[in-house]
C-alpha atoms as a PDB file:
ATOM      1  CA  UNK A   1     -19.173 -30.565  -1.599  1.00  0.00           C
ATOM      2  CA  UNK A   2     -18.305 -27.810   0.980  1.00  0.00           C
ATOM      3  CA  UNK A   3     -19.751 -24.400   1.107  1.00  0.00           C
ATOM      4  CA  UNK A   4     -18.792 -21.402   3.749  1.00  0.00           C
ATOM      5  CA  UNK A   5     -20.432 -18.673   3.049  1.00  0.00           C
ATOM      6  CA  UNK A   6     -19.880 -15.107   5.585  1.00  0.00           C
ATOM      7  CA  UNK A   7     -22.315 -12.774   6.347  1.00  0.00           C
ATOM      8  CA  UNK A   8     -23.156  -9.717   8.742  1.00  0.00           C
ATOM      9  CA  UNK A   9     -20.390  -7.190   7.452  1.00  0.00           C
ATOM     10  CA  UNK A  10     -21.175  -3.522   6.560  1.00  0.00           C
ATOM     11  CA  UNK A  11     -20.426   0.018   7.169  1.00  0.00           C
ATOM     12  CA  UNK A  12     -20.162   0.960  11.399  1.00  0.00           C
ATOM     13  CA  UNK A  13     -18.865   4.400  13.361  1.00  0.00           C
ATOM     14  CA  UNK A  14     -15.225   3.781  15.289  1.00  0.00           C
ATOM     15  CA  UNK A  15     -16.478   2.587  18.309  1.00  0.00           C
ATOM     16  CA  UNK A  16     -19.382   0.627  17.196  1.00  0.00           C
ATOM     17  CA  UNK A  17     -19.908  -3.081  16.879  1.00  0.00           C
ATOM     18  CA  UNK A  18     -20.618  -5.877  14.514  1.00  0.00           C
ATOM     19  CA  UNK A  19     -21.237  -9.388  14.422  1.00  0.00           C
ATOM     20  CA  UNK A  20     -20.453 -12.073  11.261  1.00  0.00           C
ATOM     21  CA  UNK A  21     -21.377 -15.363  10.998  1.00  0.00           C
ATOM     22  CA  UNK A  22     -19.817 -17.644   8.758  1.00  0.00           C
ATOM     23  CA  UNK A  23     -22.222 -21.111   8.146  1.00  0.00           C
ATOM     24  CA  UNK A  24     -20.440 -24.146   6.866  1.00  0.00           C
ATOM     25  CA  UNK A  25     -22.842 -26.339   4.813  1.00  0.00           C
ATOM     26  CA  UNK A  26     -22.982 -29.523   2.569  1.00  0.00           C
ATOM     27  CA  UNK A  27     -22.170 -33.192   2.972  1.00  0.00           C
ATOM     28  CA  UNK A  28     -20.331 -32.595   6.079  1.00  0.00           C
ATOM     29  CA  UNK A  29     -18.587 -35.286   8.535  1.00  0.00           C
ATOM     30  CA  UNK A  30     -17.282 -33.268  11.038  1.00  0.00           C
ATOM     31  CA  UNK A  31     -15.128 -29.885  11.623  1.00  0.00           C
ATOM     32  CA  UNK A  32     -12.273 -29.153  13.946  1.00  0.00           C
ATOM     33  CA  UNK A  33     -10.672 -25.817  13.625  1.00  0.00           C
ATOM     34  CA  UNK A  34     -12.632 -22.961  12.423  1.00  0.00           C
ATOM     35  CA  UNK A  35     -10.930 -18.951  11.816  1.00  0.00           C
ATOM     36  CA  UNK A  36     -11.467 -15.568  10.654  1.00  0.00           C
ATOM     37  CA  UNK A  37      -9.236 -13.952   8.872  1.00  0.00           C
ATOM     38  CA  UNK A  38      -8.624 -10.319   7.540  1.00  0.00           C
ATOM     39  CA  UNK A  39      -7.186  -8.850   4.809  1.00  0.00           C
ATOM     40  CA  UNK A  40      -6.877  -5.252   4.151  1.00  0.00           C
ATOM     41  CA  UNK A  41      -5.953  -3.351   1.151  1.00  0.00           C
ATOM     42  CA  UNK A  42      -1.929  -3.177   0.485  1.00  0.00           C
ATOM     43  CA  UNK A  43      -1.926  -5.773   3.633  1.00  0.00           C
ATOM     44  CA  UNK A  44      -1.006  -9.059   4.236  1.00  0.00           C
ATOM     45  CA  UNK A  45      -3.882 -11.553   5.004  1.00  0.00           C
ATOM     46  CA  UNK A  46      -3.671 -12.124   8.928  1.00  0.00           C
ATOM     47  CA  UNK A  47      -5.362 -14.799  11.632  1.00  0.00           C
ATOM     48  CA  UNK A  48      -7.747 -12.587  13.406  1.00  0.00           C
ATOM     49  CA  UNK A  49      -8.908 -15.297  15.639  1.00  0.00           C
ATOM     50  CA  UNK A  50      -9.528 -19.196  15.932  1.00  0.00           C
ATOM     51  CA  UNK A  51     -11.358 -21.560  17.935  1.00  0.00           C
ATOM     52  CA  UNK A  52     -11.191 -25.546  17.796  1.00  0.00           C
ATOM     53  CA  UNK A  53     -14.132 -27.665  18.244  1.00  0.00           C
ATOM     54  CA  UNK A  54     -13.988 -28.046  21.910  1.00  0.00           C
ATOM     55  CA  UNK A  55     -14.165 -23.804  22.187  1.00  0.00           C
ATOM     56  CA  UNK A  56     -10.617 -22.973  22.964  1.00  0.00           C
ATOM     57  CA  UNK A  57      -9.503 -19.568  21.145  1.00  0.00           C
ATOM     58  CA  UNK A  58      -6.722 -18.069  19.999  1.00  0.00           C
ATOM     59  CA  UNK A  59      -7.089 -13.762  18.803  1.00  0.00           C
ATOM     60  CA  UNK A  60      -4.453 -11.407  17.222  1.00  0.00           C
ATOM     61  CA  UNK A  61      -2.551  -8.893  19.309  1.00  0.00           C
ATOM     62  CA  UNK A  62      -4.761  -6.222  17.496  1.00  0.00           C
ATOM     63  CA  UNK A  63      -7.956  -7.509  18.503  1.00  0.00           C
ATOM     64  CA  UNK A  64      -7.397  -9.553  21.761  1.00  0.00           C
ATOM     65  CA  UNK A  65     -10.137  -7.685  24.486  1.00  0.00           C
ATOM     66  CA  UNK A  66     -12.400  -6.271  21.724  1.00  0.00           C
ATOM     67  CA  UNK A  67     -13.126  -9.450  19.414  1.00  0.00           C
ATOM     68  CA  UNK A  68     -14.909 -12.607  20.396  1.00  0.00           C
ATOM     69  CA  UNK A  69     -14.874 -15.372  18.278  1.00  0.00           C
ATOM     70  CA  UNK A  70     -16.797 -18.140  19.542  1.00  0.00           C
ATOM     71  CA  UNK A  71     -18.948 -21.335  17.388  1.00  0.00           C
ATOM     72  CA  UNK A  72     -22.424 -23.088  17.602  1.00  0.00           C
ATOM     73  CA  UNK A  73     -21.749 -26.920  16.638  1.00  0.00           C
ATOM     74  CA  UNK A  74     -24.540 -27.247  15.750  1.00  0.00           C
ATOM     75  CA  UNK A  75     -24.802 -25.312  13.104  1.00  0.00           C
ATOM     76  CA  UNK A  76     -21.641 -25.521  11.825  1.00  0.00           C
ATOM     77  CA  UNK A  77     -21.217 -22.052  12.129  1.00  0.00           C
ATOM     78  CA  UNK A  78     -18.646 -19.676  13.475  1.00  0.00           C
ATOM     79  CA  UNK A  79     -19.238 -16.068  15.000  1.00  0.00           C
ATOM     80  CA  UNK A  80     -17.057 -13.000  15.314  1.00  0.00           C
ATOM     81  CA  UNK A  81     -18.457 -10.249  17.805  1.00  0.00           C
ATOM     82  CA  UNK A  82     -16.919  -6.898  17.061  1.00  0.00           C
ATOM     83  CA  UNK A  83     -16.701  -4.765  19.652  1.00  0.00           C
ATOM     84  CA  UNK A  84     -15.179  -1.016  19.909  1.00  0.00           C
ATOM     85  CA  UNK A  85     -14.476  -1.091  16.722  1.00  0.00           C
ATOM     86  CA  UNK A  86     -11.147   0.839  14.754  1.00  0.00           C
ATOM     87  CA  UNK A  87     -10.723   2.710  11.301  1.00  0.00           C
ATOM     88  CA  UNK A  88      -7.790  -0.418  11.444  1.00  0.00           C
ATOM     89  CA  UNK A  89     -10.420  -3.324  11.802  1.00  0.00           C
ATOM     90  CA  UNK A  90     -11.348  -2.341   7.894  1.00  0.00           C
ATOM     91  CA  UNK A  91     -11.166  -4.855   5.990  1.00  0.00           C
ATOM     92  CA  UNK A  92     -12.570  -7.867   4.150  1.00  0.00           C
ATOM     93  CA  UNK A  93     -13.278 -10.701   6.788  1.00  0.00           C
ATOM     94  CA  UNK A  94     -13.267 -14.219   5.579  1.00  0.00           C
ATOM     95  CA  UNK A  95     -13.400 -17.233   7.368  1.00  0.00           C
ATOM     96  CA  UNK A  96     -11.870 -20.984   7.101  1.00  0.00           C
ATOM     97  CA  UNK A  97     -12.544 -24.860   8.754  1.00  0.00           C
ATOM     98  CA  UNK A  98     -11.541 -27.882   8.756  1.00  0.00           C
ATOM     99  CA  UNK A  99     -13.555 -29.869   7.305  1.00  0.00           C
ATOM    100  CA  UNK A 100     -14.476 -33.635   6.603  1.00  0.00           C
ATOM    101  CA  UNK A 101     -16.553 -34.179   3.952  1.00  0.00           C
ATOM    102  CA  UNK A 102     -18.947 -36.859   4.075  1.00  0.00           C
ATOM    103  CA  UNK A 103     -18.479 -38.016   0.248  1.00  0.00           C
ATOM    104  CA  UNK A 104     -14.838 -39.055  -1.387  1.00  0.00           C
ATOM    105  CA  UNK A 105     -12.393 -38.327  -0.724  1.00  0.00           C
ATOM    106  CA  UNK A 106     -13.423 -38.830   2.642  1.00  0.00           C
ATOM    107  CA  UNK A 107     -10.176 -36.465   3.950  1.00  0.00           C
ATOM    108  CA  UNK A 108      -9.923 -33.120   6.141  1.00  0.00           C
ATOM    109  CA  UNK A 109      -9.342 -29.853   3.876  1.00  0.00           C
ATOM    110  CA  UNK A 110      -9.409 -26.111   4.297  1.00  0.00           C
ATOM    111  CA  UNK A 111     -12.511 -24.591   3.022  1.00  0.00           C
ATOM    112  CA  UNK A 112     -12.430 -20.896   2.289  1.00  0.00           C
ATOM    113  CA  UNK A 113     -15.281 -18.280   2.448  1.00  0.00           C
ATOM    114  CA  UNK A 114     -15.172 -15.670   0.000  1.00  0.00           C
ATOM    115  CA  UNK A 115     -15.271 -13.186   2.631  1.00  0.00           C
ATOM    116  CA  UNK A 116     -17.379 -10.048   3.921  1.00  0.00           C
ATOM    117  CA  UNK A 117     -16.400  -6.513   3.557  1.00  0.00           C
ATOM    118  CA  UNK A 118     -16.317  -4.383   6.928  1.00  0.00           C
ATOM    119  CA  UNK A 119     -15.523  -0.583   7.214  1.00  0.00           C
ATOM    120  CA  UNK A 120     -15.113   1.329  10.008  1.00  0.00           C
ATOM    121  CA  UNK A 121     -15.436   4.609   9.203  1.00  0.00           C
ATOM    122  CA  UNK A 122     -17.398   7.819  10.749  1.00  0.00           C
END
């Protein structure tokens, strides 16, 4: 069994900055891929970033210059720094992996968070 569970959202002024963390835990084999995604109300759910186990990363248009998502191994846990932060970024964060469980089936899946809320409001 595979649990991701966010954390670190809140309430921050335009311009500020926050960081989430999203810890993977359980009878885990490995992970490749690990995102964060966003969805806001009346919006679509959108890739904010991603990063693969080796630390390459991929970001949105919207947040490319501002967000940095980056992952300690480790601990099987991702990170999204939040920097200069919009009204726009509000939204309810939630983050995904790869993962291979250690117990059968013994086969990669997409684990889901069930997210963080962020607002960006003054």
């Amino acid at each position: 069994q595979v649990q991701l569970v966010e954390s670190g959202g809140g309430l921050v002024q335009p311009g500020g900055s926050l960081r989430l963390s999203c810890a993977a835990s359980g009878s885990i084999s490995s992970i490749n891929a690990m995102r964060w995604y966003r969805q806001a109300p009346g919006k679509q759910r959108e890739l904010v970033a991603a990063i693969t186990r080796d630390g390459s990363r991929n970001y949105a248009d919207a947040v490319t210059g501002r967000f940095t998502i980056s992952r300690d191994n480790a601990k099987n846990t991702v990170y999204l720094q939040m920097n200069s932060l919009k009204p726009e970024d509000t939204a309810v964060y939630s983050c995904n992996a790869d993962v291979r469980p250690t117990v059968w089936p013994n086969r990669y899946n997409t684990y889901w968070g069930q997210g963080t809320q962020v607002t960006v409001s003054s």
